[in-house]
Protein backbone atom coordinates (compact mmCIF):
# COMPACT_ATOMS: atom_id res chain seq x y z
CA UNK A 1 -22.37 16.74 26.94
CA UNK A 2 -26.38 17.05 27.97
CA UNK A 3 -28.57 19.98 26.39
CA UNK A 4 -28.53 21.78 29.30
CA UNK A 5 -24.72 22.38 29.61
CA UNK A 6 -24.76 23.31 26.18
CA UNK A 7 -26.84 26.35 27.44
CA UNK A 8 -24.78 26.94 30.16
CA UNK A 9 -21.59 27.54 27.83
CA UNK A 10 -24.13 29.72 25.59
CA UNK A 11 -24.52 32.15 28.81
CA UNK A 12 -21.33 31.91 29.73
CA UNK A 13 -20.20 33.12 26.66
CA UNK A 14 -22.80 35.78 25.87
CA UNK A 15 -21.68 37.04 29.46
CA UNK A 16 -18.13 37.49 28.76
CA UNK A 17 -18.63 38.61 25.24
CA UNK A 18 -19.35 42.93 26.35
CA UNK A 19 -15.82 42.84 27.66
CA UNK A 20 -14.40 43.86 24.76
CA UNK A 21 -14.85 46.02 22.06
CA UNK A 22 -16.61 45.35 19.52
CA UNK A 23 -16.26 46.99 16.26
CA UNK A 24 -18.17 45.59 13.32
CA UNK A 25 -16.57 45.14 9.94
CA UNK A 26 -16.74 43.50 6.79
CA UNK A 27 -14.63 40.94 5.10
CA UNK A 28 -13.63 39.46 9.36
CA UNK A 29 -11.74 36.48 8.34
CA UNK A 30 -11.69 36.31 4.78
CA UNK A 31 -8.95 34.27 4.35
CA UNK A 32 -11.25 31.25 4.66
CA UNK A 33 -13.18 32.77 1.59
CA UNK A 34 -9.89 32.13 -0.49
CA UNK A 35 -10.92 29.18 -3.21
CA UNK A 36 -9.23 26.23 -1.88
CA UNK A 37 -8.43 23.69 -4.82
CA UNK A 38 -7.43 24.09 -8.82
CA UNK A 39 -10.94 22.65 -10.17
CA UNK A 40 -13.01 25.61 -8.81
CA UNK A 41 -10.63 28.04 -9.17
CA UNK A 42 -10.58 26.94 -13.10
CA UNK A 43 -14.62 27.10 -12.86
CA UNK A 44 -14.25 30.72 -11.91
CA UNK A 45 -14.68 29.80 -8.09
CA UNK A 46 -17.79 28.81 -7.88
CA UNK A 47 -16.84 25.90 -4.98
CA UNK A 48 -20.04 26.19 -3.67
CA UNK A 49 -21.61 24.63 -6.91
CA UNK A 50 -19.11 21.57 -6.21
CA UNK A 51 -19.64 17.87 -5.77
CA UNK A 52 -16.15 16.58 -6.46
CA UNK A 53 -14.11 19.08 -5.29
CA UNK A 54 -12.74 17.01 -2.41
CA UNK A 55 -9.98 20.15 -1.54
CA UNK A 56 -13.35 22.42 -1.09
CA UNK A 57 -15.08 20.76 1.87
CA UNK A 58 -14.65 23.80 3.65
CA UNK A 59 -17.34 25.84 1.34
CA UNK A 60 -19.56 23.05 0.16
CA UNK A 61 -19.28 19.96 3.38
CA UNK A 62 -22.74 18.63 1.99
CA UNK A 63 -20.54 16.81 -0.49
CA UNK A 64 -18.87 14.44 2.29
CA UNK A 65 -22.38 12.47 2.02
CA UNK A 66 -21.71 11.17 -1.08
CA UNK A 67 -17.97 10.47 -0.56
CA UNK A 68 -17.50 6.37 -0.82
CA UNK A 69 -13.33 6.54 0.01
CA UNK A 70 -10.77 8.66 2.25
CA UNK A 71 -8.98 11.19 0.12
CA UNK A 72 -6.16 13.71 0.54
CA UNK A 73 -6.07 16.56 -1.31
CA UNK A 74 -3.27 19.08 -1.15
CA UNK A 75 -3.31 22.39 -3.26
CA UNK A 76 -0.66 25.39 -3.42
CA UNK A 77 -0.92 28.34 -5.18
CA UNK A 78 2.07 31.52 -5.43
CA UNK A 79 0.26 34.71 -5.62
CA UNK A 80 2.20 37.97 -6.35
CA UNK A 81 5.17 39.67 -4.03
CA UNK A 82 5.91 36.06 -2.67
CA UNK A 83 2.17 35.37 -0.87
CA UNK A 84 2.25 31.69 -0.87
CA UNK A 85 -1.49 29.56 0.27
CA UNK A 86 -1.38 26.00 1.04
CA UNK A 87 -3.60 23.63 1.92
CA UNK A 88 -4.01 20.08 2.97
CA UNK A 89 -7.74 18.34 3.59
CA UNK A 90 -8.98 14.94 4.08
CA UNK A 91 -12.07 13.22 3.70
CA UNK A 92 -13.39 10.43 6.04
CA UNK A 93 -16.44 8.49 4.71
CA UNK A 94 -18.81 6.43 7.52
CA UNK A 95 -21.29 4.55 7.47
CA UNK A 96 -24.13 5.48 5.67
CA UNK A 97 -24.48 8.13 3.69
CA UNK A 98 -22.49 10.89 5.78
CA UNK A 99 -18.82 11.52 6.34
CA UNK A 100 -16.25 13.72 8.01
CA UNK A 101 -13.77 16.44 6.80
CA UNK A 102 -11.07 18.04 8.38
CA UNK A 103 -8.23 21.15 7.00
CA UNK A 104 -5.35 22.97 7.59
CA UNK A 105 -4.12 25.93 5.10
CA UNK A 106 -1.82 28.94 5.86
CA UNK A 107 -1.99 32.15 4.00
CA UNK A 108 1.25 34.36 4.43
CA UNK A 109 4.40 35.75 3.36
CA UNK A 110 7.97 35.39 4.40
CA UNK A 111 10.92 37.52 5.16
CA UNK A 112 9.84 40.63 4.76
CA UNK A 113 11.91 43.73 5.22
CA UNK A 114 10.71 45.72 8.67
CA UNK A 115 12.52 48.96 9.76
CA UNK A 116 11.13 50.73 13.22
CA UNK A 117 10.10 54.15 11.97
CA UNK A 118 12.01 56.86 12.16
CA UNK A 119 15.16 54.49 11.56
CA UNK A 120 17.44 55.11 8.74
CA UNK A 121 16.70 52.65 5.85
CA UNK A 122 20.20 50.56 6.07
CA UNK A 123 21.69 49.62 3.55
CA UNK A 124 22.04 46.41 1.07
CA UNK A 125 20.03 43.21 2.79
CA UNK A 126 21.39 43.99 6.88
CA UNK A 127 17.63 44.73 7.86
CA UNK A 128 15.05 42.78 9.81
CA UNK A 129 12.30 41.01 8.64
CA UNK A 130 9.15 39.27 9.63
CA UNK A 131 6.73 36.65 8.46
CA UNK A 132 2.63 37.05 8.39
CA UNK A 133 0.64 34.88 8.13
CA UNK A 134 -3.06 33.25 8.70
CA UNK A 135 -3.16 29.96 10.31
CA UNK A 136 -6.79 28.03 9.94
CA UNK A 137 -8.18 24.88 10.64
CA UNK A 138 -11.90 23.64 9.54
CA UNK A 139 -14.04 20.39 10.63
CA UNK A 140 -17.07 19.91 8.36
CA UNK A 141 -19.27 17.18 8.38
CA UNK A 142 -22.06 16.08 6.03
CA UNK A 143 -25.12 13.77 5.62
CA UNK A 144 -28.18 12.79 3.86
CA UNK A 145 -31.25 13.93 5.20
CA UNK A 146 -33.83 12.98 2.90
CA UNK A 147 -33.72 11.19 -0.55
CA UNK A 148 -31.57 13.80 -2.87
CA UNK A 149 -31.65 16.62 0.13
CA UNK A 150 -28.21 16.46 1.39
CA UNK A 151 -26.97 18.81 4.61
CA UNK A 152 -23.26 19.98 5.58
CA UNK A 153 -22.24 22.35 8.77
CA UNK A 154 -18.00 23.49 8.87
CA UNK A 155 -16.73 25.21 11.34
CA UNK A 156 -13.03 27.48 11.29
CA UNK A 157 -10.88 28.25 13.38
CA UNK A 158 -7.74 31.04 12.42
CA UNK A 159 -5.08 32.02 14.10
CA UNK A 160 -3.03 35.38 12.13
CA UNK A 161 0.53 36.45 12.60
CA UNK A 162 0.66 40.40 12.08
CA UNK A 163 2.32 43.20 13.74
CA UNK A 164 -0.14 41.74 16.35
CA UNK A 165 -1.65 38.39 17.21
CA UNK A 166 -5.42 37.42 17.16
CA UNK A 167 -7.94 34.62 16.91
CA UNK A 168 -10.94 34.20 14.48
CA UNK A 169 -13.79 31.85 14.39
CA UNK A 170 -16.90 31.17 11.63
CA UNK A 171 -19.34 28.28 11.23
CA UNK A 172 -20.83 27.96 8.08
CA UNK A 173 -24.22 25.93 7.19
CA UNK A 174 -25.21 24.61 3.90
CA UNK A 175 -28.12 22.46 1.95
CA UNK A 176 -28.19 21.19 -1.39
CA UNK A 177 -30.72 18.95 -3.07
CA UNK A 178 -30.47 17.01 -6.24
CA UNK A 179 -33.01 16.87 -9.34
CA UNK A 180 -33.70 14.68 -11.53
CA UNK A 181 -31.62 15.47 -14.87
CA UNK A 182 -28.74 15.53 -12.55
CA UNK A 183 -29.68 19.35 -12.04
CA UNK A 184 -28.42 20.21 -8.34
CA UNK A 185 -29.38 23.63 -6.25
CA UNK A 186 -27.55 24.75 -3.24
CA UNK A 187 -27.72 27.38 -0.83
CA UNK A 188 -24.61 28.35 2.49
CA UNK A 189 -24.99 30.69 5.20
CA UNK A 190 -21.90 31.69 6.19
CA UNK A 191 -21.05 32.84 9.48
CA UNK A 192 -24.88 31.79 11.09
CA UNK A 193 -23.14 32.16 14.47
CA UNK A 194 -21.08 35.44 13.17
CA UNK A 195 -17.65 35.46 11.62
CA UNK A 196 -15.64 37.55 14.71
CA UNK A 197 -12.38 37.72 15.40
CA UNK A 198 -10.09 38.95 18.40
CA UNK A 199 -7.39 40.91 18.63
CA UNK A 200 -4.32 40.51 21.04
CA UNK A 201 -5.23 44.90 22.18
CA UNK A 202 -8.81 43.73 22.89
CA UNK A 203 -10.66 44.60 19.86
CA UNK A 204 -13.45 42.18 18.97
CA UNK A 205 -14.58 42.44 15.39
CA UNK A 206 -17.26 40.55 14.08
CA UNK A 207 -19.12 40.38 10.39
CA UNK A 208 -22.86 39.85 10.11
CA UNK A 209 -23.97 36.60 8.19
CA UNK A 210 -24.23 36.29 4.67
CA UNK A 211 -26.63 33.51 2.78
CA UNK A 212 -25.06 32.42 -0.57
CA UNK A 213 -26.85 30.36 -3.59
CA UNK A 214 -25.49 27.80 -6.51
CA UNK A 215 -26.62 25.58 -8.83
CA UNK A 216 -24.88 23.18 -11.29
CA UNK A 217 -25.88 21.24 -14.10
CA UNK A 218 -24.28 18.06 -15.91
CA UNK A 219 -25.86 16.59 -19.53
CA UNK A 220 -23.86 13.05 -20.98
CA UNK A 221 -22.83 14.01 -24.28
CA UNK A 222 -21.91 10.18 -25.72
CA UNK A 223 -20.81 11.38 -29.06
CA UNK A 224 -18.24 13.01 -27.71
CA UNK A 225 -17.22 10.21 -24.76
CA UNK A 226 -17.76 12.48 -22.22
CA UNK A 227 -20.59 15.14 -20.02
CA UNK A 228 -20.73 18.82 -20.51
CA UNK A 229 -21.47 20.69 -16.57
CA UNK A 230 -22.21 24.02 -15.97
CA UNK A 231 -21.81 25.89 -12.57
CA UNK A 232 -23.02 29.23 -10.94
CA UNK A 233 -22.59 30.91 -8.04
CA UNK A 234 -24.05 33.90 -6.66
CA UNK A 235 -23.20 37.00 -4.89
CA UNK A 236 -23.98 37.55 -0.77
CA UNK A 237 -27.96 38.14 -0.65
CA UNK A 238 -27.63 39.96 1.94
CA UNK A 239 -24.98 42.10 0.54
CA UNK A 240 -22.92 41.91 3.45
CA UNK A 241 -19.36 40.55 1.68
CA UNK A 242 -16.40 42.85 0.75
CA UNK A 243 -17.65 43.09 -3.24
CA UNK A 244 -19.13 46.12 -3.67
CA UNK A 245 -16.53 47.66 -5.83
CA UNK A 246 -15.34 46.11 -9.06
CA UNK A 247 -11.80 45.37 -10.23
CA UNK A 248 -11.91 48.83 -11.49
CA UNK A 249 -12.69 50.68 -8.62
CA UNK A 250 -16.86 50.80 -9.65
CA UNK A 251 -19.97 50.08 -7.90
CA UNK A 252 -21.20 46.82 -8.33
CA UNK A 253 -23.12 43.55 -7.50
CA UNK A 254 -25.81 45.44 -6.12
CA UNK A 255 -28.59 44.51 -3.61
CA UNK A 256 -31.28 41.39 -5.07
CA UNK A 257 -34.35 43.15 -4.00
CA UNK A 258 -33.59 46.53 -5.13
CA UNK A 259 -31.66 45.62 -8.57
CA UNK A 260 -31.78 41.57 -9.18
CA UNK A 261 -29.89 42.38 -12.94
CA UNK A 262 -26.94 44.17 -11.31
CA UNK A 263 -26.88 41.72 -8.32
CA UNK A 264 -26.53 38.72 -10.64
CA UNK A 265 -23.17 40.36 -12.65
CA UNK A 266 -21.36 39.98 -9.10
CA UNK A 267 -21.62 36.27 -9.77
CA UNK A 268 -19.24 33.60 -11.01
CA UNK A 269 -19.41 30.80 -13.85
CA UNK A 270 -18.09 28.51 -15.09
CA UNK A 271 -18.04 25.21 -18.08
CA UNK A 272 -16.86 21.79 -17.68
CA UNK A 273 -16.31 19.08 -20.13
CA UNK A 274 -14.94 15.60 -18.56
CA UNK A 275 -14.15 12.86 -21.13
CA UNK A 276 -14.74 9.28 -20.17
CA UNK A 277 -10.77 8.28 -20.01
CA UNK A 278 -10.23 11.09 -16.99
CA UNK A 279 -9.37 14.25 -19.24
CA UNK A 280 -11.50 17.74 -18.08
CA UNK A 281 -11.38 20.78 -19.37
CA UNK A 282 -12.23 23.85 -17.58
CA UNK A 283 -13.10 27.85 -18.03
CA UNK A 284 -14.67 30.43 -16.11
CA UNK A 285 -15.19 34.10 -15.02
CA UNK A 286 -14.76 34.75 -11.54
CA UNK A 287 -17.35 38.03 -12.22
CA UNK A 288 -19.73 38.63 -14.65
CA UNK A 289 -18.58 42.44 -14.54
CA UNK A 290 -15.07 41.86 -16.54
CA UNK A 291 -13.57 39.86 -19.14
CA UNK A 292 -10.26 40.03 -17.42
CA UNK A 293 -11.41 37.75 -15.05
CA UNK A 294 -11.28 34.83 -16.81
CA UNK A 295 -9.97 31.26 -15.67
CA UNK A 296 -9.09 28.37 -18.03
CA UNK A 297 -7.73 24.74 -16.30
CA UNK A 298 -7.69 20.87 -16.50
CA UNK A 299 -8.14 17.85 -14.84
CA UNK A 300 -6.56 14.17 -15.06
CA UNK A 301 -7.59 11.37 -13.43
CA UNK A 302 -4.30 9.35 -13.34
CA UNK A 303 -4.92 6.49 -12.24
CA UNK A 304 -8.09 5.31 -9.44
CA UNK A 305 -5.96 6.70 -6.45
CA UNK A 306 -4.61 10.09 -8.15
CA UNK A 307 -6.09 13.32 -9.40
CA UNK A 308 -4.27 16.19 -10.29
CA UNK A 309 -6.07 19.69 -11.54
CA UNK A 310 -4.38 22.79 -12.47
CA UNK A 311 -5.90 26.33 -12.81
CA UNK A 312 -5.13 29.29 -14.23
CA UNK A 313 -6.30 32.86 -12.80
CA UNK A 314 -6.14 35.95 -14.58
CA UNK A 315 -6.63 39.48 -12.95
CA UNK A 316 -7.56 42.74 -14.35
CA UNK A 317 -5.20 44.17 -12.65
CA UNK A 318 -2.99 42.28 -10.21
CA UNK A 319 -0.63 39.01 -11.80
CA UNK A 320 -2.29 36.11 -13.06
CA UNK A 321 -1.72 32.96 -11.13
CA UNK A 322 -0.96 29.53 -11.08
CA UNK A 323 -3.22 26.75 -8.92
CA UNK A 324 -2.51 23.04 -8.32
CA UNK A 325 -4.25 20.68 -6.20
CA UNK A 326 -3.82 17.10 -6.47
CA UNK A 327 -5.88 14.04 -4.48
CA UNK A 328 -4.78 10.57 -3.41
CA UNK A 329 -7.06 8.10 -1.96
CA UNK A 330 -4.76 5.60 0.13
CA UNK A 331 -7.65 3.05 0.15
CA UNK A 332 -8.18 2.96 -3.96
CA UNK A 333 -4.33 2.53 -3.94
CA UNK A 334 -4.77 -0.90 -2.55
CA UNK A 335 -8.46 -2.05 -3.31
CA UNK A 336 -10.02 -2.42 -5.94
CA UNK A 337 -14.04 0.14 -6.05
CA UNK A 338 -16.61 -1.38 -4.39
CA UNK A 339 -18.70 -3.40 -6.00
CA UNK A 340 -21.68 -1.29 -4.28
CA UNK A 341 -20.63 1.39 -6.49
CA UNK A 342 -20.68 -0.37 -9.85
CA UNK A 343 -23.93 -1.73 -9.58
CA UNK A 344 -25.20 1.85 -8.37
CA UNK A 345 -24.33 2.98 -12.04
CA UNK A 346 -25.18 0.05 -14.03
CA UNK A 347 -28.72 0.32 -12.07
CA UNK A 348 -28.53 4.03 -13.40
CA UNK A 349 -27.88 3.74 -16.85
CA UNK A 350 -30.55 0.69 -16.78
CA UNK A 351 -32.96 2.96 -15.72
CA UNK A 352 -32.26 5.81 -17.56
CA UNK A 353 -32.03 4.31 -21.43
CA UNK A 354 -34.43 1.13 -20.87
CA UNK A 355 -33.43 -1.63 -23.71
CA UNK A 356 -35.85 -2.10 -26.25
CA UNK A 357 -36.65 -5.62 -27.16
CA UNK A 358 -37.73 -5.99 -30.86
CA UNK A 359 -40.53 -8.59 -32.37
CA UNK A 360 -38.14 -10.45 -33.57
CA UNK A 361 -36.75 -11.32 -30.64
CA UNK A 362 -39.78 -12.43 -28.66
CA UNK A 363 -40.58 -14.90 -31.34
CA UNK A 364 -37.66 -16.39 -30.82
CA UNK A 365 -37.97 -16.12 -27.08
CA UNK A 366 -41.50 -18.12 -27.69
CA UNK A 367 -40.12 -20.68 -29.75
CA UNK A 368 -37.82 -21.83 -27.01
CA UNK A 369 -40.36 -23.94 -25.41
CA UNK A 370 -38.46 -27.52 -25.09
CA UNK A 371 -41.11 -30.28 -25.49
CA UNK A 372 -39.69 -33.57 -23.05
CA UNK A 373 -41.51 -36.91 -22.23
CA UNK A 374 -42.24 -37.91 -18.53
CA UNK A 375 -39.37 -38.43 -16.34
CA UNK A 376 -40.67 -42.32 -16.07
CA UNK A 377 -39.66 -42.97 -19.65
CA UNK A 378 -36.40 -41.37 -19.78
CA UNK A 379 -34.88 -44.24 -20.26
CA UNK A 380 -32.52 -44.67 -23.09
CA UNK A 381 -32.63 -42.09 -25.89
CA UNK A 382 -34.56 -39.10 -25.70
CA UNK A 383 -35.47 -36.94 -28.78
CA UNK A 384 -35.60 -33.26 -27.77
CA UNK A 385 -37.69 -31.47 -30.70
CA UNK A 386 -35.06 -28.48 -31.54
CA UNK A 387 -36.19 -24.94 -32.40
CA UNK A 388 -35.06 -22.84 -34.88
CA UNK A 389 -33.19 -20.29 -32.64
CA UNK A 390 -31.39 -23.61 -31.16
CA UNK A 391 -30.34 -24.16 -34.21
CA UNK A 392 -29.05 -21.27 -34.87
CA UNK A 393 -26.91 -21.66 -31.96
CA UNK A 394 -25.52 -24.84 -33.12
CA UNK A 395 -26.95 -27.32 -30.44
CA UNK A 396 -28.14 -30.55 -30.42
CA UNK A 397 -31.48 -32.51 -30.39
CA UNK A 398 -30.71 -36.47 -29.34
CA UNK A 399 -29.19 -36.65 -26.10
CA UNK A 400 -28.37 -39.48 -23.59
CA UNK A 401 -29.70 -39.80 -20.55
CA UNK A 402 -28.50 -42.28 -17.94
């Protein structure tokens, strides 16, 4: 489609838009601001701090740069009164250093009691019931821009099941650019074309955007065969999210220009320590604010093809829950890594801990120097004067040469 049509549809749709009402509100489709997999739940949610989280592309789609193989990731997670979310993702590497994503989830509950009012409540289980729900789908894409500066854009799509139908729709834009020190800052917009959302009577609601930031940071700890990573993620800049009230019913999280201390303690946080053999463990606090918020989990890489993570969530006042999300890459299950890959890493370890060579060493190295007459009188026995180091390594001097 040329430039110009793309304008056209832009009029076309600013022109239709004042037929309906609009009424603007906050927290318009928050269902896709539900954490998505077990290994950022377990980090207190900070997805957008996320390299590896393959089940979060929908909050952090810079990440599908540096994906090298497809994977599916599934998670489920049973909140309280029987509200089940799901979700299924996949990630499509190309060539290059981008890739694509796509989603599904649905957010609901089923077969719940609903009596007309003004009817008599019957009696045992003869009553009606209905399911709710929230439907969405997400495409994200991601690429490298410029040496460690990495880009992502995902945009939703919802359709909810409630006592009436309606449509939402979000696009959400991130950047995130890599240090060296493996030190990583990132920073989403979400909802840069507006979060709205339709409803089957005509109502058109709509949230204003809100800019997010995160940072991570990983340090090798050898002595213990493993890395230590920490992650943070802030709340809205622009104060626009459904957070303003604590667990407890209290102001909090308050605006960055006007009180940066109580805007931080509406963040998240969390610790990370993967061994080498595929064992992480995980803890967090989904807000600074509370204690009670806090999130413990682990990973295991079970073989090349299969993670699985598990979460746990507590709640200072709701049920704790339980989150599992596990990935399968159908090309590892059948291929060995690339070889690309490998010699990526050896590179980087050569680089970072350069060997030292001793004296020692480069004596020996200078002693090697094999002393040989002219080819023309190679002819029959040739004495080769040895060196110590040759010696050492048990070969020979006298050789034949036909």
């Amino acid at each position: 489609m040329s430039f110009s049509r793309y304008i056209f549809c832009f009029f076309v749709l600013v022109a239709t838009l004042p037929s309906f009402s609009f009424d603007r509100v906050t927290g318009a489709n928050a269902t896709l601001n539900i954490v998505p997999g077990a290994r950022s739940a377990a980090l207190g949610g900070t997805v957008m701090a996320q390299k590896e989280e393959l089940v979060g592309i929908t909050d952090n789609p810079w990440q599908l740069a540096l994906q090298e193989y497809a994977w599916g990731s599934f998670s489920h997670v049973a909140y309280f009164e029987g509200t089940v979310y799901d979700m299924a993702s996949m990630t499509i590497p190309l060539e290059g250093m981008h890739g694509l994503g796509v989603s599904f989830s649905r957010f609901g509950a089923n077969d719940i009691p609903w009596i007309k009012e003004g009817e008599q409540i019957p009696e045992g289980s003869d009553y009606k019931t209905l399911n709710i729900a929230d439907w969405t789908f997400s495409i994200a894409y991601g690429r490298r821009l410029w040496k460690n500066l990495d880009l992502g854009i995902a945009v939703h799509g919802l359709y909810r099941e409630l006592d009436q139908t309606g449509w939402g729709f979000r696009s959400d834009l991130g950047l995130s650019y890599t240090f060296p020190k493996n030190f990583s800052v990132a920073a989403v917009l979400k909802g840069w074309t507006s979060s709205a959302a339709k409803w089957e009577s005509g109502t058109f609601e709509y949230e204003s955007p809100e800019l997010y930031l995160a940072a991570s940071w990983n340090y090798p700890i050898r002595y213990f065969y493993g890395s230590f990573g920490a992650y943070w993620q802030s709340a809205g800049v622009f104060h626009n999210e459904a957070r303003d009230l604590d667990f407890e019913g209290n102001e909090r999280g308050g605006d960055i220009f006007e009180s940066p201390l109580d805007w931080l303690s509406g963040g998240r946080g969390g610790i990370e320590f993967a061994f080498d053999f595929g064992l992480s463990l995980r803890a967090g606090l989904s807000s600074f604010t509370t204690f009670e918020s806090f999130t413990v989990g682990a990973g295991v890489v079970v073989s090349k093809f299969l993670k699985v993570d598990y979460a746990f969530e507590s709640h200072p006042v709701l049920s704790s829950v339980h989150r599992v999300s596990v990935s399968i890459s159908p090309w590892l299950f059948f291929n060995e890594p690339k070889e690309k890959k490998l010699k990526q890493e050896k590179s980087f370890v050569e680089q970072e801990e350069p060997v030292e060579i001793s004296e020692q060493q480069e004596t020996i190295e200078e002693n090697q120097i094999v002393e040989k007459e002219p080819e023309e009188f190679n002819e029959g026995p040739v004495i080769v004067e040895e060196t110590e180091s040759e010696v050492l390594e048990g070969s020979g001097g006298i050789y034949w040469e036909e």
